[in-house]
C-alpha atoms as a PDB file:
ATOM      1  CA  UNK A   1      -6.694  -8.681  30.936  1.00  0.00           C
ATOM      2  CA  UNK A   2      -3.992  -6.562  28.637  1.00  0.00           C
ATOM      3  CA  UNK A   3      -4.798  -6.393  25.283  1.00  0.00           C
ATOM      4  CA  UNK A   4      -1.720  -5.462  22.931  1.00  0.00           C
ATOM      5  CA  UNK A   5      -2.230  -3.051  20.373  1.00  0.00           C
ATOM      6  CA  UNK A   6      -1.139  -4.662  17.671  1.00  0.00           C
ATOM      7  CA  UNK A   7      -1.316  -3.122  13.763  1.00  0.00           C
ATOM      8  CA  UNK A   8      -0.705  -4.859  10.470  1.00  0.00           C
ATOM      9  CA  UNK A   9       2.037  -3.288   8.050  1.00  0.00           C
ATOM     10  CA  UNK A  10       1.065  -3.313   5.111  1.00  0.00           C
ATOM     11  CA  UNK A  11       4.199  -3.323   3.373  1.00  0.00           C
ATOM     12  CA  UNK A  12       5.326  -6.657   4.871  1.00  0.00           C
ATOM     13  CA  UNK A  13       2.448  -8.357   3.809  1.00  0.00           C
ATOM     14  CA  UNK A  14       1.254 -10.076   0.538  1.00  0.00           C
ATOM     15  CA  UNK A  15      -0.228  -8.422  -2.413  1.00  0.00           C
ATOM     16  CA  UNK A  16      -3.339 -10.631  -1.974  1.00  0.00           C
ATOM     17  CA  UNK A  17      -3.796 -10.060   1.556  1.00  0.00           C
ATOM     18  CA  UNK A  18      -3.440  -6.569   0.961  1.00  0.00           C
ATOM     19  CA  UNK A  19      -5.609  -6.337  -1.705  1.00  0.00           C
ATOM     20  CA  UNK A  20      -8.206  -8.169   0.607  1.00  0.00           C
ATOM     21  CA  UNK A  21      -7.453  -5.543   2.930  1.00  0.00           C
ATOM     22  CA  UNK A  22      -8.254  -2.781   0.962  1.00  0.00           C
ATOM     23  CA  UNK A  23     -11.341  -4.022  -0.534  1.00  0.00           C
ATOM     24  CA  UNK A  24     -12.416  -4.242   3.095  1.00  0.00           C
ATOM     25  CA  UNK A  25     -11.725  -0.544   4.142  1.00  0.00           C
ATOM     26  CA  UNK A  26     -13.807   0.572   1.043  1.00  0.00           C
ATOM     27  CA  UNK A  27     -16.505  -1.912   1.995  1.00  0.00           C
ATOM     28  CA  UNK A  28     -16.596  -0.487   5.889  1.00  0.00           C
ATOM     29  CA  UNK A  29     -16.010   3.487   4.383  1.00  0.00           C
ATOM     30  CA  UNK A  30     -18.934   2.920   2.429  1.00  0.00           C
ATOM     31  CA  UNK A  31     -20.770   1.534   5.394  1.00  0.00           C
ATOM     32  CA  UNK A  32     -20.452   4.644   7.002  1.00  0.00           C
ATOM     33  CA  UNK A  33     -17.627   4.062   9.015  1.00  0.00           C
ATOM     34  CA  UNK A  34     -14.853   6.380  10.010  1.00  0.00           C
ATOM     35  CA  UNK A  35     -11.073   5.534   9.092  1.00  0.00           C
ATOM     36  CA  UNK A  36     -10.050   5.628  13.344  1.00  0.00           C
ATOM     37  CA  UNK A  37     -12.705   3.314  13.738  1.00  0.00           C
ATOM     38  CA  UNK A  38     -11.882   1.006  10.445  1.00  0.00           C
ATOM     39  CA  UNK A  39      -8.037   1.280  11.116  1.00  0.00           C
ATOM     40  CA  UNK A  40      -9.566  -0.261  14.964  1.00  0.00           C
ATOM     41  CA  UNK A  41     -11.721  -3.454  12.885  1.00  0.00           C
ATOM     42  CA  UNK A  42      -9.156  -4.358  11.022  1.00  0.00           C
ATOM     43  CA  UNK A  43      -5.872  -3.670  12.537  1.00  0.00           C
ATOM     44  CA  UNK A  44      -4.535  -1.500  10.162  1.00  0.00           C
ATOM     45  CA  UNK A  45      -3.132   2.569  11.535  1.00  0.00           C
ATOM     46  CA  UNK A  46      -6.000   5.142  10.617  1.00  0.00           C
ATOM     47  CA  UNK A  47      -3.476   6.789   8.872  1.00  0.00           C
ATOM     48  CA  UNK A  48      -3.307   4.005   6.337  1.00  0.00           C
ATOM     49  CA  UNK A  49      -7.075   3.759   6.222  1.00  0.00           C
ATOM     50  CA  UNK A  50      -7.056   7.309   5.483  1.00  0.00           C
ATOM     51  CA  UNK A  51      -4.690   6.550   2.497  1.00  0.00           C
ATOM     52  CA  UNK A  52      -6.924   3.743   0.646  1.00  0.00           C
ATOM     53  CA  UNK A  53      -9.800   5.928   1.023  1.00  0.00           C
ATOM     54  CA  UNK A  54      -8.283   8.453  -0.815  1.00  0.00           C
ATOM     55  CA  UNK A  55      -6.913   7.073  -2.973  1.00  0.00           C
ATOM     56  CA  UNK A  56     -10.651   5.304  -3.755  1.00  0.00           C
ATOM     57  CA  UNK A  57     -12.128   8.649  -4.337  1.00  0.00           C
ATOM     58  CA  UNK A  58      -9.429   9.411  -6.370  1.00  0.00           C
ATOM     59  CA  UNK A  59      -9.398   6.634  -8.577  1.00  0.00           C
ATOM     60  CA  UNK A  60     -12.271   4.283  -7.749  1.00  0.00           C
ATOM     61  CA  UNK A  61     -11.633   0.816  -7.257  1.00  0.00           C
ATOM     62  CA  UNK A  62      -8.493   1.492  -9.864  1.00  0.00           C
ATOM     63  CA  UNK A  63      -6.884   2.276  -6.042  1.00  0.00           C
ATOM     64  CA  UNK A  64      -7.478  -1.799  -5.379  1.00  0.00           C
ATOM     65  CA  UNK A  65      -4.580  -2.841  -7.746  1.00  0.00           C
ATOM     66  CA  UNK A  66      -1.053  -3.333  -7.225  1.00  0.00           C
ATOM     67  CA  UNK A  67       1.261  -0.446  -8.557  1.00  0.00           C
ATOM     68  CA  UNK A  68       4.663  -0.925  -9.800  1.00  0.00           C
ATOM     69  CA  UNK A  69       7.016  -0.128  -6.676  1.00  0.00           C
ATOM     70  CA  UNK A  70      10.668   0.975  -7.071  1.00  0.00           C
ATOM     71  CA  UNK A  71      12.716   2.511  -9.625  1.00  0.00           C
ATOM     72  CA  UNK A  72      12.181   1.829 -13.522  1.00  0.00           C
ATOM     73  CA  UNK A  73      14.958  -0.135 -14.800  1.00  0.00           C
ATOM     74  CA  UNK A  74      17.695   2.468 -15.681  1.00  0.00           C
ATOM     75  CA  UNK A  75      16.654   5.358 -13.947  1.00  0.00           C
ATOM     76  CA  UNK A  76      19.298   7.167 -12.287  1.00  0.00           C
ATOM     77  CA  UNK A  77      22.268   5.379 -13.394  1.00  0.00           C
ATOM     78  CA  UNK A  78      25.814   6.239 -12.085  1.00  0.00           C
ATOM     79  CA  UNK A  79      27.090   4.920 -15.380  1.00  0.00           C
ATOM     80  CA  UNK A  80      26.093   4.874 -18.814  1.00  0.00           C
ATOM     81  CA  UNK A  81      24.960   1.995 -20.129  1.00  0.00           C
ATOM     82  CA  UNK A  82      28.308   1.737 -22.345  1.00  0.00           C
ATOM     83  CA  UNK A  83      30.207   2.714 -19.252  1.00  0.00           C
ATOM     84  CA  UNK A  84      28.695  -0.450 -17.277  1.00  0.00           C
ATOM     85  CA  UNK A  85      29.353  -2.661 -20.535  1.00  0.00           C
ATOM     86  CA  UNK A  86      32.926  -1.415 -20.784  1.00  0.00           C
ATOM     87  CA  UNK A  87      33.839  -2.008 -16.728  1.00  0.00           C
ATOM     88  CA  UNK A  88      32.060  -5.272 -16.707  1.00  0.00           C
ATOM     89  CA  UNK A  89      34.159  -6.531 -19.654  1.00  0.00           C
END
């Protein structure tokens, strides 16, 4: 029997399910186990186990909520803002 070695990225998937995810490798690291070993339970790449657990003894379970992802609005404009109005126009 061939078992594929399949991982969950995390990026793809929803903010709930990765929230559920994370609460989950905090659970198991505070079980005892090891981030190989948690990465293996729940599908995830130890290196992204190792990334939530850090970031929980960084921050607690702060490290559970979503972050704002991307660029603020404005940063690194080409243009100035009267520029864009002014080639819109």
């Amino acid at each position: 029997m061939v078992f594929m070695n399949v991982r969950i990225n995390l990026v793809k998937i929803s903010p709930e399910t990765r929230e559920t995810i994370k609460r989950q490798v905090i659970n198991l690291y505070q079980n005892g186990y090891k981030a190989k070993k948690i990465g293996e339970i729940l599908c995830i790449s130890e290196y992204a186990a190792r990334r939530i657990i850090t970031a929980y003894k960084e921050e607690g379970l702060e490290c559970i909520k979503e972050k704002a992802r991307g660029r603020k609005p404005g940063e690194k404009r080409i243009l100035s803002a009267r520029q864009e109005k002014k080639f819109r126009t």
